[in-house]
C-alpha atoms as a PDB file:
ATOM      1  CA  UNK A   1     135.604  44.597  36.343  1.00  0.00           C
ATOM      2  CA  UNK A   2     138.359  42.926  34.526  1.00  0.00           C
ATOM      3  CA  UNK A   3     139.361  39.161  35.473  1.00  0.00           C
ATOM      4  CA  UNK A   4     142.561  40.114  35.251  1.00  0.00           C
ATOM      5  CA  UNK A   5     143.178  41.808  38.703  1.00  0.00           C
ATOM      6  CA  UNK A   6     141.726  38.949  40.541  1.00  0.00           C
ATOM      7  CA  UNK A   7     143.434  36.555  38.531  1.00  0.00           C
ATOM      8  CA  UNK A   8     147.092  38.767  39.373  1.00  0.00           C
ATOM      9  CA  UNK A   9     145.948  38.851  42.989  1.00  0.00           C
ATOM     10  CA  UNK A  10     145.883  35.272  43.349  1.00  0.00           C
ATOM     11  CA  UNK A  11     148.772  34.666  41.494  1.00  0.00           C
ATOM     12  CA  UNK A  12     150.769  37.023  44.020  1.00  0.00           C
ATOM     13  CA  UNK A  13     149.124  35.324  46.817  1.00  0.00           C
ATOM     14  CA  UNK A  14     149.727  31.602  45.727  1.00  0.00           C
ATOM     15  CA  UNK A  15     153.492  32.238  44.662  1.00  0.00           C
ATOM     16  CA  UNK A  16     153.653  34.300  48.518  1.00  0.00           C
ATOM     17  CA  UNK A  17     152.724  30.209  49.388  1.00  0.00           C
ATOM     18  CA  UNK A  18     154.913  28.769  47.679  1.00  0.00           C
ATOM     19  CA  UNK A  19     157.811  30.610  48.880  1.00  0.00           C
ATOM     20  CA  UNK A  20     156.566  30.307  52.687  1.00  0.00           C
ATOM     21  CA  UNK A  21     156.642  26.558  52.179  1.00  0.00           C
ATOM     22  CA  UNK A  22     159.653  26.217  50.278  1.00  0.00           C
ATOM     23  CA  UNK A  23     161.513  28.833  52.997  1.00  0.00           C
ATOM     24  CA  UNK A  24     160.179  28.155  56.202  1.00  0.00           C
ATOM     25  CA  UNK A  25     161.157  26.089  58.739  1.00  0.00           C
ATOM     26  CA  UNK A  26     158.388  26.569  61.463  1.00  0.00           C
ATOM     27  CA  UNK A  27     155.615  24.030  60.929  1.00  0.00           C
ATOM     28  CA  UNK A  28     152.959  26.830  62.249  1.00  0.00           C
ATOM     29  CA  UNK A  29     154.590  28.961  59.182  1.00  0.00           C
ATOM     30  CA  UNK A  30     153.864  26.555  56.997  1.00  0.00           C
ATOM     31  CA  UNK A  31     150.414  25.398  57.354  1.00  0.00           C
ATOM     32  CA  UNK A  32     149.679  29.498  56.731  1.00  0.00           C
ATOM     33  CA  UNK A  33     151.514  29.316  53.761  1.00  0.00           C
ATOM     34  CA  UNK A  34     149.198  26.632  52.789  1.00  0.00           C
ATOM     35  CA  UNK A  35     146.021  28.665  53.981  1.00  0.00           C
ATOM     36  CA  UNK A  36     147.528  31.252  51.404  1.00  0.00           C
ATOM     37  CA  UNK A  37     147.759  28.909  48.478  1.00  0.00           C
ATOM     38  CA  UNK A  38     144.305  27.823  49.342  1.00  0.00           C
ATOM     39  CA  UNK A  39     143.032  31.311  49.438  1.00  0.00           C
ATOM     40  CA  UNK A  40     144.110  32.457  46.375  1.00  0.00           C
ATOM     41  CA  UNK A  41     142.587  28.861  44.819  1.00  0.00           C
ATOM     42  CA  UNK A  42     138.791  30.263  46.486  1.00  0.00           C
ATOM     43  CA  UNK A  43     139.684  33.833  44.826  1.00  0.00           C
ATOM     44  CA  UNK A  44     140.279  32.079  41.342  1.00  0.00           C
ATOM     45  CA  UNK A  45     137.184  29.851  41.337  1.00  0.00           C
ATOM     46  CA  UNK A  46     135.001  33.095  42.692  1.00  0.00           C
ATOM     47  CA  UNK A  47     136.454  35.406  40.132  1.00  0.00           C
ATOM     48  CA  UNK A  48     136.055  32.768  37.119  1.00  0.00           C
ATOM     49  CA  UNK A  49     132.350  32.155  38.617  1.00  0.00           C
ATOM     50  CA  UNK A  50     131.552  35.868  38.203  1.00  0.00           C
ATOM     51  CA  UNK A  51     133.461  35.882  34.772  1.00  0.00           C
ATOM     52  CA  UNK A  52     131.372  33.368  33.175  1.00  0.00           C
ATOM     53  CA  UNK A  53     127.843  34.176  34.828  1.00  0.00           C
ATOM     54  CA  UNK A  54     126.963  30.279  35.876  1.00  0.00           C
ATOM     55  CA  UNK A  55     123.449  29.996  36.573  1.00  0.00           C
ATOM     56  CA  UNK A  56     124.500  27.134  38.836  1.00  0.00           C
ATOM     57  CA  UNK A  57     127.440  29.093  40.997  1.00  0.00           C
ATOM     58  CA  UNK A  58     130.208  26.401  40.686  1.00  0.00           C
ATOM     59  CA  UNK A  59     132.978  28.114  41.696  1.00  0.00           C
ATOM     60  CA  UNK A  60     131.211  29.077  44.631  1.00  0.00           C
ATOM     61  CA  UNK A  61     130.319  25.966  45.751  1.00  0.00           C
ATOM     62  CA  UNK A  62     133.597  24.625  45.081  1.00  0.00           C
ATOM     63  CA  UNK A  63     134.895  27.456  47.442  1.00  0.00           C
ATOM     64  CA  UNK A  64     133.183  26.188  50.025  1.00  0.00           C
ATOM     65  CA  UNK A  65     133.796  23.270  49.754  1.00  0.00           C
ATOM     66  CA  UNK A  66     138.004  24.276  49.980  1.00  0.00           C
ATOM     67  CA  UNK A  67     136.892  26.394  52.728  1.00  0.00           C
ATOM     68  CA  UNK A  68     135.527  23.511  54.494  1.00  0.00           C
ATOM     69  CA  UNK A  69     138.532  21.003  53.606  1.00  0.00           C
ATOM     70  CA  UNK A  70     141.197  23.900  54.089  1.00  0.00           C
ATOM     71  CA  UNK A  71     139.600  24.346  58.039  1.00  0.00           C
ATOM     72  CA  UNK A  72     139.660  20.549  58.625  1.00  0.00           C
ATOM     73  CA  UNK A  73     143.737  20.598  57.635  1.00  0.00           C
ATOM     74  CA  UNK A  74     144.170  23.520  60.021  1.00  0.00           C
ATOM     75  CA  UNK A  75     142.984  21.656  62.840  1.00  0.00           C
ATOM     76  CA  UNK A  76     144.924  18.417  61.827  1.00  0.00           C
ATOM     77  CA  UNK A  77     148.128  20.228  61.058  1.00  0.00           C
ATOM     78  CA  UNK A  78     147.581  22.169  64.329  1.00  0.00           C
ATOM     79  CA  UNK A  79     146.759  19.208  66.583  1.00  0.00           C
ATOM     80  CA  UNK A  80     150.168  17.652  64.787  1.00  0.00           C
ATOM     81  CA  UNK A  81     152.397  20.267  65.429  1.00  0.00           C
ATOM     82  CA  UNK A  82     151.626  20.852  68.944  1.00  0.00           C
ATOM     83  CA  UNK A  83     152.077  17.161  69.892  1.00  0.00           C
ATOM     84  CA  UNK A  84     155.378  17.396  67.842  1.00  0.00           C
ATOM     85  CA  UNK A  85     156.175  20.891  70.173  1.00  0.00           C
ATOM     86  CA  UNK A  86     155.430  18.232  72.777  1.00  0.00           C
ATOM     87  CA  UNK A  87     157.219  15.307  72.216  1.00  0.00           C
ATOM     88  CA  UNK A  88     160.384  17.415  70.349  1.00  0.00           C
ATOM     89  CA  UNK A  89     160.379  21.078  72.685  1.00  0.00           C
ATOM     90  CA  UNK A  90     160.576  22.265  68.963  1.00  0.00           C
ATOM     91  CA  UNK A  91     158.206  23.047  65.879  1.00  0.00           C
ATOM     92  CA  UNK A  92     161.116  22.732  63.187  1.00  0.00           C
ATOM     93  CA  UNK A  93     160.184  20.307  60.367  1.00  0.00           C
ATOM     94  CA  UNK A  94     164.012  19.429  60.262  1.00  0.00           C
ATOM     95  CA  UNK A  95     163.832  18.049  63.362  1.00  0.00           C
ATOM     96  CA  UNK A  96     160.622  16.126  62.940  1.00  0.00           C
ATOM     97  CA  UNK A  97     162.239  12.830  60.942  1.00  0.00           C
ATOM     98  CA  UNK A  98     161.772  10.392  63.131  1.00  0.00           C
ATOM     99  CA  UNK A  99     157.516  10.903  64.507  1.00  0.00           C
ATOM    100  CA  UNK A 100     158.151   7.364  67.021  1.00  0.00           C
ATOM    101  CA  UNK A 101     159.452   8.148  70.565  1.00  0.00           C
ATOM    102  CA  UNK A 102     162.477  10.136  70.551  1.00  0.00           C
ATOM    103  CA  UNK A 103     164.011   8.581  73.441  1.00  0.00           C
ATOM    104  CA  UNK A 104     163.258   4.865  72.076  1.00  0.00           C
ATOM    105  CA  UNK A 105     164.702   6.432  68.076  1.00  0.00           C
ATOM    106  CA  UNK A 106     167.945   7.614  70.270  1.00  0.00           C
ATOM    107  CA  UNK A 107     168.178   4.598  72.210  1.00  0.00           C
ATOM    108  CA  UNK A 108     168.292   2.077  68.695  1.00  0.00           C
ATOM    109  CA  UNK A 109     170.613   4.723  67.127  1.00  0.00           C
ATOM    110  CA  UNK A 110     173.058   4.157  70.007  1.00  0.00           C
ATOM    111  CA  UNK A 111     172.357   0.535  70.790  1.00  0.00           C
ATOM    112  CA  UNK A 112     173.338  -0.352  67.147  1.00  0.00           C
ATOM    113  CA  UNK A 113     176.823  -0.996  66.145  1.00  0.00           C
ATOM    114  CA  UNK A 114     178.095   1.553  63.236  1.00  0.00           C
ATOM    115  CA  UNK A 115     177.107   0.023  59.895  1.00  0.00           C
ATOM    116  CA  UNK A 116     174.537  -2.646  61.977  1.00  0.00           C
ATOM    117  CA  UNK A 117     171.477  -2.969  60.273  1.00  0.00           C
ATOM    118  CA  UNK A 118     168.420  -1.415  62.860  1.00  0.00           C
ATOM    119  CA  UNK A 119     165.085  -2.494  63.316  1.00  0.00           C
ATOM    120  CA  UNK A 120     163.542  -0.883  60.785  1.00  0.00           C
ATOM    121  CA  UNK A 121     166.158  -1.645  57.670  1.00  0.00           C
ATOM    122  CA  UNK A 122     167.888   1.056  57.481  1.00  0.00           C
ATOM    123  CA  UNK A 123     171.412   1.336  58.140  1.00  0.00           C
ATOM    124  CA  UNK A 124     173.060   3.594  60.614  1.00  0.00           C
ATOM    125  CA  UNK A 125     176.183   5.618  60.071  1.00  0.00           C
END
């Protein structure tokens, strides 16, 4: 087999990642689009481990290894975004600037005079 369809496969796959990431707005959307991009990483390191015959199976332990770090993000990014649906009502990543209390970020928004500086250094328009 030729490394070359593995190699094209991936790099349809990965650049499918990029765009979900770039595009999306939906956080769930996103951490997919980041599965993908991992994905075509493990297809990459298995194809290139068959390629070059290592006695020692590198790429394959490397995939698991991605495998391993690529579940531990899902369950982060998951646990993230559903206390963000929580807190917010919404899983848009616009909307997700401010990760404090919403109702204390509104109330020091409104509290402040316009040009006042806030609690945090930053001033408010």
């Amino acid at each position: 087999m030729h490394l070359a369809y593995p190699v094209v496969l991936a790099a349809l796959l990965f650049s499918v990642g990029v765009y979900g990431v770039l595009a999306r707005r939906n956080a769930v959307l996103v951490l997919m689009s980041v599965e993908l991009m991992l994905n075509a990483v493990n297809l990459n390191l298995v194809a290139f481990d068959a390629w070059l015959r290592d006695s020692l199976h590198a790429g394959q332990a490397l995939t698991l290894f991605t495998i391993t770090v690529a579940a531990a993000e899902v369950g982060l990014g998951l646990a993230i975004v559903l206390l963000l649906f929580r807190a917010r009502g919404t899983a848009d990543i616009d909307r997700a600037t401010a990760l404090g209390d919403p109702a204390e970020a509104l109330a020091t928004v409104e509290a402040a005079p316009a040009g006042a500086e806030t609690p945090k250094g930053q001033a408010t328009a």
